[in-house]
C-alpha atoms as a PDB file:
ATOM      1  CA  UNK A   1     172.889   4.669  48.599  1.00  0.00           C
ATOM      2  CA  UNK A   2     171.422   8.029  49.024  1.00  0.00           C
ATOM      3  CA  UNK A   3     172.662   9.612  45.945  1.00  0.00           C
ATOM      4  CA  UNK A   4     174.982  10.023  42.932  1.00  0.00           C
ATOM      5  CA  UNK A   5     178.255   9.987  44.373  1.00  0.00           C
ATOM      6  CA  UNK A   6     177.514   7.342  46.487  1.00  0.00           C
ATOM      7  CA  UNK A   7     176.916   5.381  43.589  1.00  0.00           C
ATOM      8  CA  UNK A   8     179.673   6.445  41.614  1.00  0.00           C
ATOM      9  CA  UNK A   9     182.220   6.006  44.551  1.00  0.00           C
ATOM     10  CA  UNK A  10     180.510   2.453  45.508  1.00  0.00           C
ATOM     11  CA  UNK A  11     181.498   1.130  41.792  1.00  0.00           C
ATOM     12  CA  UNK A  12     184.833   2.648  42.057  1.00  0.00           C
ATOM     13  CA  UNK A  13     185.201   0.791  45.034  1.00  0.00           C
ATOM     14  CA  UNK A  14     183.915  -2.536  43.777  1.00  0.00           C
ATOM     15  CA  UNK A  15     186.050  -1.941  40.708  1.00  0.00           C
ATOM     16  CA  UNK A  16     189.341  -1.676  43.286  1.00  0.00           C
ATOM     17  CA  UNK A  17     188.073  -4.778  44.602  1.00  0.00           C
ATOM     18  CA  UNK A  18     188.086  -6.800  41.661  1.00  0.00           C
ATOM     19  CA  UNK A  19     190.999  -5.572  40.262  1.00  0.00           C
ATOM     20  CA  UNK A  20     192.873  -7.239  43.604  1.00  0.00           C
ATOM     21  CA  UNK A  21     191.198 -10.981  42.384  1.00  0.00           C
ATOM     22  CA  UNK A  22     193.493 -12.540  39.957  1.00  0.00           C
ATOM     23  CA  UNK A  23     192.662 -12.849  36.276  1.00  0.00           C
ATOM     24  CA  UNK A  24     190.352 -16.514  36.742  1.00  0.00           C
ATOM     25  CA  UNK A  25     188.548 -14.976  39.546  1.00  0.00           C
ATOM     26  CA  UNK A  26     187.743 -12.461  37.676  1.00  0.00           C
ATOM     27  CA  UNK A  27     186.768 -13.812  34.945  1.00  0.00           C
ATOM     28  CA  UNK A  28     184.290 -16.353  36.997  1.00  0.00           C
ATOM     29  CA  UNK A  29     182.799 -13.753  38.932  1.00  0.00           C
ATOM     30  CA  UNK A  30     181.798 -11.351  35.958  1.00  0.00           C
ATOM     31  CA  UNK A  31     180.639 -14.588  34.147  1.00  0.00           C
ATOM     32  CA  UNK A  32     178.356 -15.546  36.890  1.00  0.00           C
ATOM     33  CA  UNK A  33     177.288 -12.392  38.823  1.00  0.00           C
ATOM     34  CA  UNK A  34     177.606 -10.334  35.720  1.00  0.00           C
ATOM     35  CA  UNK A  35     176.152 -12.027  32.745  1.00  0.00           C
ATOM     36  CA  UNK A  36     174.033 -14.632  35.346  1.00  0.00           C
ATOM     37  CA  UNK A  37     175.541 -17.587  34.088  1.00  0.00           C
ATOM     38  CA  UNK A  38     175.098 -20.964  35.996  1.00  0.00           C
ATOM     39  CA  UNK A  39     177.984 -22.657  37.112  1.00  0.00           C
ATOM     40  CA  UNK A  40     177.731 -25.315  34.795  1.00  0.00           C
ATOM     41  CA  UNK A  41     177.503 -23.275  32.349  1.00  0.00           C
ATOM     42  CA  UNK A  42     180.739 -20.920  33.699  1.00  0.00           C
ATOM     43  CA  UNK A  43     182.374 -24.019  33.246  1.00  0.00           C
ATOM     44  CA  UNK A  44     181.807 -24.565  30.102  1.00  0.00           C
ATOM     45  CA  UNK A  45     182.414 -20.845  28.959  1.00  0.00           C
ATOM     46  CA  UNK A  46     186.096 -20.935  31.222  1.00  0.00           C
ATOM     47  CA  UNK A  47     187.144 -24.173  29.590  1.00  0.00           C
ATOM     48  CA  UNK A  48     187.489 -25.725  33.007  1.00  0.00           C
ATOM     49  CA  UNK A  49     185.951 -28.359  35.218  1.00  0.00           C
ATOM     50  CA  UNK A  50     182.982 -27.830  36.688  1.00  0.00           C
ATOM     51  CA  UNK A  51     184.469 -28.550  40.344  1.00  0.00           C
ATOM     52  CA  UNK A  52     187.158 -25.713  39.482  1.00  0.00           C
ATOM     53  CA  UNK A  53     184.014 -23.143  39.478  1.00  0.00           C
ATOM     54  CA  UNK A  54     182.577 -24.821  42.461  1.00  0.00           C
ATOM     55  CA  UNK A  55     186.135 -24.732  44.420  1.00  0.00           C
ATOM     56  CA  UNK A  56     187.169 -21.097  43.078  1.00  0.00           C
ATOM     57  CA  UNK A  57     183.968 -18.701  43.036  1.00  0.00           C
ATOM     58  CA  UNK A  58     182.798 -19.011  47.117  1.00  0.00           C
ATOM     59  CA  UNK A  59     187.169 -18.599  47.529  1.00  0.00           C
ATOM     60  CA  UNK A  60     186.961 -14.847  44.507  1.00  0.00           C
ATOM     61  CA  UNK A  61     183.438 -13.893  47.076  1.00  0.00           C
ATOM     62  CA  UNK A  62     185.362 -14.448  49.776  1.00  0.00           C
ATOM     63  CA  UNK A  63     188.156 -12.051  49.165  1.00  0.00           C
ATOM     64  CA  UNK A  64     185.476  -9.291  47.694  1.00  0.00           C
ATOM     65  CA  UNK A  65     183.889  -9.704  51.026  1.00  0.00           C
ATOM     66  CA  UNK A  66     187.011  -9.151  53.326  1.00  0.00           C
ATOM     67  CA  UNK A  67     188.383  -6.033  50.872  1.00  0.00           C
ATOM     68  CA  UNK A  68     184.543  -4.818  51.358  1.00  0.00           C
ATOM     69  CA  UNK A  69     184.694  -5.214  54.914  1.00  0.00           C
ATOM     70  CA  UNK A  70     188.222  -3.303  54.948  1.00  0.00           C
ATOM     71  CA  UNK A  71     187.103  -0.587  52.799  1.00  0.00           C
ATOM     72  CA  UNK A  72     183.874  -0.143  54.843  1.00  0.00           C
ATOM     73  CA  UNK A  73     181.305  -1.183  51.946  1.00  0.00           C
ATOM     74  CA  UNK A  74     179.948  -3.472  54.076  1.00  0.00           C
ATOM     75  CA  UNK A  75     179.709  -3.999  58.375  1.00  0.00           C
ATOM     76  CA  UNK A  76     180.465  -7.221  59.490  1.00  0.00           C
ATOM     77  CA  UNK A  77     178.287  -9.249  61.057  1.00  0.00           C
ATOM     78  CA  UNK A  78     178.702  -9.836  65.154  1.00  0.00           C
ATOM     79  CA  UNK A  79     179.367 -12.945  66.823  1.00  0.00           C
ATOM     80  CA  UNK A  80     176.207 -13.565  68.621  1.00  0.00           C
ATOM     81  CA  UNK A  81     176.397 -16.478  70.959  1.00  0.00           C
ATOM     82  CA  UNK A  82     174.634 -19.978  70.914  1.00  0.00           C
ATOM     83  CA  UNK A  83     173.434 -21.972  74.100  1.00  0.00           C
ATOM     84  CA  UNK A  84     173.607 -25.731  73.520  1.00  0.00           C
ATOM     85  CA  UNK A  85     175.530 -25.129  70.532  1.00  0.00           C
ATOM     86  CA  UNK A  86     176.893 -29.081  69.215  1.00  0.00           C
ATOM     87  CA  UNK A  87     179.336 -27.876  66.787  1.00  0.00           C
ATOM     88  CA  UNK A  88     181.032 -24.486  67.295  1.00  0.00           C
ATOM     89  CA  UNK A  89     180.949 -25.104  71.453  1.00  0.00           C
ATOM     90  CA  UNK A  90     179.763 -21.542  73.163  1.00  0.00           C
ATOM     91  CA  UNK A  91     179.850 -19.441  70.634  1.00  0.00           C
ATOM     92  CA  UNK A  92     178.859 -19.748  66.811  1.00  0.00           C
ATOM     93  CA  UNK A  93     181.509 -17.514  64.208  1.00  0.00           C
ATOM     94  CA  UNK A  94     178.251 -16.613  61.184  1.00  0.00           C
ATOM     95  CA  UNK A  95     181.057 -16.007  59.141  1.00  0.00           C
ATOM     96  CA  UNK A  96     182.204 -19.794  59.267  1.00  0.00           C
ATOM     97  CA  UNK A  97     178.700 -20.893  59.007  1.00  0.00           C
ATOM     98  CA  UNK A  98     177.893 -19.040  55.745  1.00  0.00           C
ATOM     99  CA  UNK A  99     181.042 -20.201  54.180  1.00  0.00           C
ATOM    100  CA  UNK A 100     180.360 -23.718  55.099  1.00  0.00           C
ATOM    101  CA  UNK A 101     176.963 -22.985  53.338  1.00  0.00           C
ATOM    102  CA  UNK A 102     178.970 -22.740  49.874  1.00  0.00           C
ATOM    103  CA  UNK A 103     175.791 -22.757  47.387  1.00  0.00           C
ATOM    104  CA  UNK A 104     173.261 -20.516  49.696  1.00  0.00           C
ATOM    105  CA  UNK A 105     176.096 -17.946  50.553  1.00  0.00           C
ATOM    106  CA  UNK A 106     176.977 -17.893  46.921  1.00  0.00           C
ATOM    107  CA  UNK A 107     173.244 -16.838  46.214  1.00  0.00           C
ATOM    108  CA  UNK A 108     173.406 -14.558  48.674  1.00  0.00           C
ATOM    109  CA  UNK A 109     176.383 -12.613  47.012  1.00  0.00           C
ATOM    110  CA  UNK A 110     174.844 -13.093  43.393  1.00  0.00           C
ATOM    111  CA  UNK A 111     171.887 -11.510  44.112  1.00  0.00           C
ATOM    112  CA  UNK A 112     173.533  -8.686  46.280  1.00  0.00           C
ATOM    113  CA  UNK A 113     175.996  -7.527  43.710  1.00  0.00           C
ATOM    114  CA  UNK A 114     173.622  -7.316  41.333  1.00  0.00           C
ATOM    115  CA  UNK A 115     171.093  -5.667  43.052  1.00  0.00           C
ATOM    116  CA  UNK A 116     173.800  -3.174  44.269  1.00  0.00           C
ATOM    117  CA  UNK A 117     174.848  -2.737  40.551  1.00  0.00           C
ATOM    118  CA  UNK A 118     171.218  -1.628  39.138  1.00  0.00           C
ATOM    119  CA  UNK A 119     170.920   0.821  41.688  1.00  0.00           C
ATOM    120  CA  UNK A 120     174.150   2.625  40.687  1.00  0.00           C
END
């Protein structure tokens, strides 16, 4: 972000984002990218199983990533091909293999909201 309004129109446009998750999401993702809770600990806050948090948050990142990619706040990522790939055949999707990282790409997400967040 290069200045002010940049900032001011990046939270707007995070704020639209959120508001399109549906009241748990919400809720999980401002309890752990917001006030840093651990996802035991979400769980404990949300009244729900721990497994809910683990099965729900990645899915509420998920869908801030693809209205972030529609709304241009972020570029996705090319397909770059693999040679003597075992798994994905010619061509490996880096989409699919962060979201089959689950924990790691959830990390990844924490620490980039937030650090988007104290710059605004």
């Amino acid at each position: 972000m290069t200045s002010f309004e940049d900032g001011v129109i990046f939270v707007h446009d995070a704020e639209h984002a959120l508001e399109h998750l549906n009241a748990f999401s919400q809720q999980l993702v401002a309890t752990i990218v917001f006030q840093d809770y651990t996802q035991d600990e979400a769980a404990e806050v949300l009244h729900c199983a721990r497994r809910t948090v683990c099965r729900e948050f990645p899915e509420a990142l998920d869908r801030i990533s693809e209205l972030f990619l529609d709304g241009g706040l972020l570029n996705r990522l090319p397909t770059v091909p693999v040679e003597n790939s075992c798994q994905e055949g010619k061509e490996a999707d880096l989409r699919k293999w962060l979201q089959t990282s689950g924990i790691h790409f959830c990390k990844v997400w924490h620490n980039f909201l937030f650090i988007m967040l104290c710059l605004t």
